[in-house]
Protein backbone atom coordinates (compact mmCIF):
# COMPACT_ATOMS: atom_id res chain seq x y z
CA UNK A 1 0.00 0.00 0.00
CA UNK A 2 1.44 3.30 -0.93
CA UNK A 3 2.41 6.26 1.70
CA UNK A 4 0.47 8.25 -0.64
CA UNK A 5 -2.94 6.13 -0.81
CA UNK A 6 -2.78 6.09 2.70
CA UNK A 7 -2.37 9.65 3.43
CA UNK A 8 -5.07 9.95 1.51
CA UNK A 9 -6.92 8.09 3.51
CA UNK A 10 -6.25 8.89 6.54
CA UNK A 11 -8.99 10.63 7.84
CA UNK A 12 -11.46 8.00 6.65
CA UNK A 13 -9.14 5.03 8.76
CA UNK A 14 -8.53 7.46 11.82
CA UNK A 15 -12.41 8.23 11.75
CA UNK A 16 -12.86 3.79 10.83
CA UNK A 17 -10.72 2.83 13.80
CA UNK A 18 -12.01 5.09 16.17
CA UNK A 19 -14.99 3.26 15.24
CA UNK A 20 -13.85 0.12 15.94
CA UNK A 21 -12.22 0.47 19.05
CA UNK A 22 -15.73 2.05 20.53
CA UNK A 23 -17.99 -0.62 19.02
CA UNK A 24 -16.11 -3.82 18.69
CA UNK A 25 -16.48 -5.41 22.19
CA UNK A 26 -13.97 -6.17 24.92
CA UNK A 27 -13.85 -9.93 24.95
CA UNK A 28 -12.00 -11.51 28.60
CA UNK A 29 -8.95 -13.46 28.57
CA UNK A 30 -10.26 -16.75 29.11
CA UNK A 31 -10.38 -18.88 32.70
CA UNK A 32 -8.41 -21.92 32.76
CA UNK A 33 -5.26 -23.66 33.53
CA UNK A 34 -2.14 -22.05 32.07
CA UNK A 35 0.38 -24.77 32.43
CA UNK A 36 0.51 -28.10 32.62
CA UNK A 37 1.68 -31.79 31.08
CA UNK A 38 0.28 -33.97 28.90
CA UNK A 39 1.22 -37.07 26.96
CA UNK A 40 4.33 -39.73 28.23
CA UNK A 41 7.59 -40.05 26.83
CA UNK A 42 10.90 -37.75 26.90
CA UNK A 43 10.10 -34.64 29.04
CA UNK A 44 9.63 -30.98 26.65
CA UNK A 45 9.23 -27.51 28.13
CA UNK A 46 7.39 -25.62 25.94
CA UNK A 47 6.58 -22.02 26.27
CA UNK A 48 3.77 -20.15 24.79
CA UNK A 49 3.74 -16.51 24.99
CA UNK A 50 2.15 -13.49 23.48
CA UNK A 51 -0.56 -11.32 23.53
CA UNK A 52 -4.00 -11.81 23.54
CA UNK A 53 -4.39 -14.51 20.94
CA UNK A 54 -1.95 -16.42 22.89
CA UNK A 55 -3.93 -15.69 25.74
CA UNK A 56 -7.18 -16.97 24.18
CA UNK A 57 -9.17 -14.28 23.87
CA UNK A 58 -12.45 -15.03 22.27
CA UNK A 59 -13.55 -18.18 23.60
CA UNK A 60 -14.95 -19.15 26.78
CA UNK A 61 -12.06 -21.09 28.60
CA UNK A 62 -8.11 -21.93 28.02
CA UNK A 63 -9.26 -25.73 27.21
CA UNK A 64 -10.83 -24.47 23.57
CA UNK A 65 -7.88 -21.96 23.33
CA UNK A 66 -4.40 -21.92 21.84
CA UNK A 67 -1.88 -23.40 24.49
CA UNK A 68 -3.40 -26.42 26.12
CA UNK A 69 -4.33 -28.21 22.64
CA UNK A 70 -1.59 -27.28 20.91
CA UNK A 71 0.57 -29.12 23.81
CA UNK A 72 -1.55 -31.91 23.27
CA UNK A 73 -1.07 -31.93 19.37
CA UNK A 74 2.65 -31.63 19.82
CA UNK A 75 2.74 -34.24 22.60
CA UNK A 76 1.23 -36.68 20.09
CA UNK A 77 3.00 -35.79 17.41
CA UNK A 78 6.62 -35.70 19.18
CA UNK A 79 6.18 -38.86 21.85
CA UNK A 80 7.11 -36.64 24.36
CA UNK A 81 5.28 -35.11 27.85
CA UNK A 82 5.02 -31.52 27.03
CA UNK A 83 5.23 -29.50 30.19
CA UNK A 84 3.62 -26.73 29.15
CA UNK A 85 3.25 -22.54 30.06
CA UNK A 86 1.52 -19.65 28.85
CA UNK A 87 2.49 -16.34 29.66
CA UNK A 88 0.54 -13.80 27.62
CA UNK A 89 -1.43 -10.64 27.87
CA UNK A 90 -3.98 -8.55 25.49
CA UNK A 91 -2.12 -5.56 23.63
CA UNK A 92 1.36 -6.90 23.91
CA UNK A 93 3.57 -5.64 21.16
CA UNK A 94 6.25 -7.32 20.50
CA UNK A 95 8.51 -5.39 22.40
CA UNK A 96 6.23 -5.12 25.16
CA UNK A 97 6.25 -9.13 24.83
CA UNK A 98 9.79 -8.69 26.80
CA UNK A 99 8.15 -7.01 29.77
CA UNK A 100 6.20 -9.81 30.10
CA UNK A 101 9.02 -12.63 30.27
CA UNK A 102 11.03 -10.53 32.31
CA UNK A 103 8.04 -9.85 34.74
CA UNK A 104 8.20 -13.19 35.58
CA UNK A 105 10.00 -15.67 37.96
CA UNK A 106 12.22 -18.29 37.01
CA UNK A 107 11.18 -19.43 33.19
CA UNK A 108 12.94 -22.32 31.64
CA UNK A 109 11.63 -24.05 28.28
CA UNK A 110 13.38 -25.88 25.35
CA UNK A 111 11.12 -24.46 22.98
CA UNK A 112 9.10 -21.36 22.65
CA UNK A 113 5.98 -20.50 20.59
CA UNK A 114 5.98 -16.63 20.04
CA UNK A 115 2.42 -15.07 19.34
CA UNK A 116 2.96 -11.44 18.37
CA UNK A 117 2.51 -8.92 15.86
CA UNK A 118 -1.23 -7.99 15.22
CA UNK A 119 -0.90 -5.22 18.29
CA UNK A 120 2.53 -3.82 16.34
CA UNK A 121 0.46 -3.01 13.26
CA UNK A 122 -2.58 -1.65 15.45
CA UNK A 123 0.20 0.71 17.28
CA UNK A 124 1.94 1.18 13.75
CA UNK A 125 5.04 0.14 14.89
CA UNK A 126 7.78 0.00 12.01
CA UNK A 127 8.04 -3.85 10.76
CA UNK A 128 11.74 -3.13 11.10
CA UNK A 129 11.64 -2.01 14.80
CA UNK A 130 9.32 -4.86 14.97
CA UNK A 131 11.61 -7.54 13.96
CA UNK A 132 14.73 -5.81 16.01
CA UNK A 133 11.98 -6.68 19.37
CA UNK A 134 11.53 -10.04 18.37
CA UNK A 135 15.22 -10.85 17.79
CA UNK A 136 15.81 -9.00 21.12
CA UNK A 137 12.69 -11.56 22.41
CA UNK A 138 14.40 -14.70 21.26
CA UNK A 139 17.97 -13.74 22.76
CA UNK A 140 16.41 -13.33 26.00
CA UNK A 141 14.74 -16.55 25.78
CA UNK A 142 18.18 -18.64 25.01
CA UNK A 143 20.08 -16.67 27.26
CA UNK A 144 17.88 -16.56 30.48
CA UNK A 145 15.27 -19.09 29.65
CA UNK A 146 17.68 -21.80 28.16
CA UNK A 147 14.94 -21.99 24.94
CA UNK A 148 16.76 -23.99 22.15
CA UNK A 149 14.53 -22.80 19.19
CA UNK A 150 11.78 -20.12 18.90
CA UNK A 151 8.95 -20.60 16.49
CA UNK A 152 7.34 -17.27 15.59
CA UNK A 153 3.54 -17.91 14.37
CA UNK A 154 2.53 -15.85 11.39
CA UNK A 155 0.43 -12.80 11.20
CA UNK A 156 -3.35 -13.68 10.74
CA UNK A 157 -4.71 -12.76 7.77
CA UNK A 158 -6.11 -8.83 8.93
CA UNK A 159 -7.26 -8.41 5.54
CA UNK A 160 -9.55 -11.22 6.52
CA UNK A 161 -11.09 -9.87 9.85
CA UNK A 162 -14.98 -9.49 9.33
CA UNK A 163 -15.17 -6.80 12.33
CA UNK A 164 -13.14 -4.48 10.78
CA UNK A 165 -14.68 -2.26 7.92
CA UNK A 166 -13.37 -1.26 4.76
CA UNK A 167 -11.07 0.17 3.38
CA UNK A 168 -9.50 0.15 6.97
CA UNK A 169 -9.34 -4.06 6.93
CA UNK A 170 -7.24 -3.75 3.70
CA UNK A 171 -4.66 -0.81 4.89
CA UNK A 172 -4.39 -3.06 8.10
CA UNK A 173 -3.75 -6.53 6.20
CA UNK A 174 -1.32 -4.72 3.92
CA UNK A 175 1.05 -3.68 6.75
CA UNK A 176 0.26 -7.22 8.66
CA UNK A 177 1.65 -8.71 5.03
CA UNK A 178 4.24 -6.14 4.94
CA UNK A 179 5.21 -7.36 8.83
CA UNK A 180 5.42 -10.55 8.21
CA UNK A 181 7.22 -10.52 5.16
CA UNK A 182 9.69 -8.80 7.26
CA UNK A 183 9.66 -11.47 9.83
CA UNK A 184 9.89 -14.04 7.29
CA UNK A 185 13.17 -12.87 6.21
CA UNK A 186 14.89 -12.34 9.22
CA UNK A 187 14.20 -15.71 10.41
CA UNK A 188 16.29 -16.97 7.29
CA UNK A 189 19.26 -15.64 9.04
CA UNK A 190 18.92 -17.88 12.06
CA UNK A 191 18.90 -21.70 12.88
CA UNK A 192 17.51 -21.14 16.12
CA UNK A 193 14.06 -19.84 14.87
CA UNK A 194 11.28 -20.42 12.62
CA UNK A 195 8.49 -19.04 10.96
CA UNK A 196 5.35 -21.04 11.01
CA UNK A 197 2.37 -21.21 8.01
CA UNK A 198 -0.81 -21.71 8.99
CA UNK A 199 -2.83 -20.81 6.46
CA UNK A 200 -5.81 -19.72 7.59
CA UNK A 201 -9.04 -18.38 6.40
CA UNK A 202 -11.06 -16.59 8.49
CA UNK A 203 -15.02 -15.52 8.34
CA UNK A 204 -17.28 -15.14 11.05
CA UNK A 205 -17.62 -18.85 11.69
CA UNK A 206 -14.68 -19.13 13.00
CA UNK A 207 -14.03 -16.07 14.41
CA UNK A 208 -15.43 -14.46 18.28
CA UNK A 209 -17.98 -12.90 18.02
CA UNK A 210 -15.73 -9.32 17.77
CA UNK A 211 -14.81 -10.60 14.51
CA UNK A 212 -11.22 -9.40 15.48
CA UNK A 213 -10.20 -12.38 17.55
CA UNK A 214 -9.85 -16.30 16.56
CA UNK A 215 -13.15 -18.36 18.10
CA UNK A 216 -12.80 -21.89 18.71
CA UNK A 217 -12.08 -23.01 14.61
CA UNK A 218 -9.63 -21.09 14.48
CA UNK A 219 -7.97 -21.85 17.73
CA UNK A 220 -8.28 -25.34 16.60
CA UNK A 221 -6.37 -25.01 13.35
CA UNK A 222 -4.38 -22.65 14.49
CA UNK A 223 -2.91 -25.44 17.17
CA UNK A 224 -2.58 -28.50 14.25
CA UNK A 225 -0.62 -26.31 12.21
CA UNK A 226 1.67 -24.68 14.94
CA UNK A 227 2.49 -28.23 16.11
CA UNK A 228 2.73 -29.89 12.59
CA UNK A 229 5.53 -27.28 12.20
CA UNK A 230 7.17 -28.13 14.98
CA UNK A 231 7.09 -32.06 14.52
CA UNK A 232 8.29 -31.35 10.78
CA UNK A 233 10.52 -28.74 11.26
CA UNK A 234 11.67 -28.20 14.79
CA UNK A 235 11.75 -31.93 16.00
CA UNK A 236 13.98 -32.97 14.14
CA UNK A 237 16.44 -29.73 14.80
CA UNK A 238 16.55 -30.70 18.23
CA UNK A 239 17.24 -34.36 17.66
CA UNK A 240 14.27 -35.86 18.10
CA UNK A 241 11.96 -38.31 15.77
CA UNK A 242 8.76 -37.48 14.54
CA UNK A 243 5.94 -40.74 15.72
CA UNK A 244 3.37 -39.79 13.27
């Protein structure tokens, strides 16, 4: 999308997202365990953290969520007993996703799931400023967390989002393109961290009822894919051997 389209534009998408932030509702993070195990085998500490998709905003509790059934999925899929954490918050940037790790105790994980990025276009923070937070993110993980591989999940389809309106959904999924692209290519510089595909399509079936956040679909597919990457790509990087 041009600089010049969108300064056109601008007082349409300032007047759109005002819009949106009065009338789309406020949907709660979810109730519900945030760690745990599951499965039998060798023992993996996997970390999930992010903002508020991570969290599992938009359905009612963590079980129909991201964390918990994508441990599950990569417990069966790895042979392993996933001992699992979230640690995520609504309107974490990226950067801000560092506040959150080091607001904690004691974290240790061998991998980590990072769920950022929708909240950096929202704030219109620069992709590249983006991508220096996230590199900043995964250092801090393998430095003080002892993570041996990050796996960054993708950008959602904004373009997509039914409870956004136009022309502001298509400024928004061009930067969220734009952003991950970005991402994309800095992860190509790295062993120690992935970028995940989980090609979704979204429509208000499978979206909360805000139409901004993933409902229970999504969350579903959204946990086969993250963990198919991992058996097929990360598995295997750290040695282990896939069972299905």
């Amino acid at each position: 999308m041009s600089l010049a389209l969108k300064l056109a534009l601008s007082p349409l998408l300032a007047a759109q997202a005002l819009h949106a932030r009065r009338s789309v509702p406020v949907l709660p993070e979810p109730p519900g365990p945030r760690s745990g195990a599951v499965g039998s085998g060798p023992p993996l500490r996997l970390l999930v953290i992010g903002d508020s998709s991570a969290a599992g905003v938009g359905v009612q509790r963590q079980s129909q969520a991201l964390a918990g059934p994508l441990a599950r999925r990569v417990a069966e899929a790895t042979g392993t007993r996933v001992h699992w954490r979230l640690l995520a918050r609504s309107g974490v940037t990226s950067a801000q996703a560092m506040d959150l790790l080091r607001g904690e105790g004691p974290v240790q994980a061998d991998l980590a799931i990072v769920v950022t990025g929708v909240n950096d276009v929202v704030e219109q923070v620069p992709s590249h400023r983006a991508v220096r937070a996230r590199e900043a993110l995964t250092d801090e993980l393998r430095n003080r967390c002892g993570v041996r591989h990050v796996v960054f999940a993708p950008l959602p389809p904004v373009h997509q989002f039914p409870g956004l309106p136009r022309p502001l959904r298509w400024i928004a999924g061009a930067d969220a393109r734009r952003h991950d692209r970005a991402l994309a290519e800095w992860v190509t510089r790295r062993s120690d961290v992935s970028h995940a595909d989980w090609g979704l399509q979204l429509n208000r079936g499978v979206m909360a009822e805000d139409g901004f956040h993933p409902g229970a679909p999504a969350y579903r597919q959204c946990a086969t894919m993250l963990a198919r990457h991992v058996a097929e790509v990360v598995w295997p990087r750290l040695g282990g051997t896939r069972t299905s």
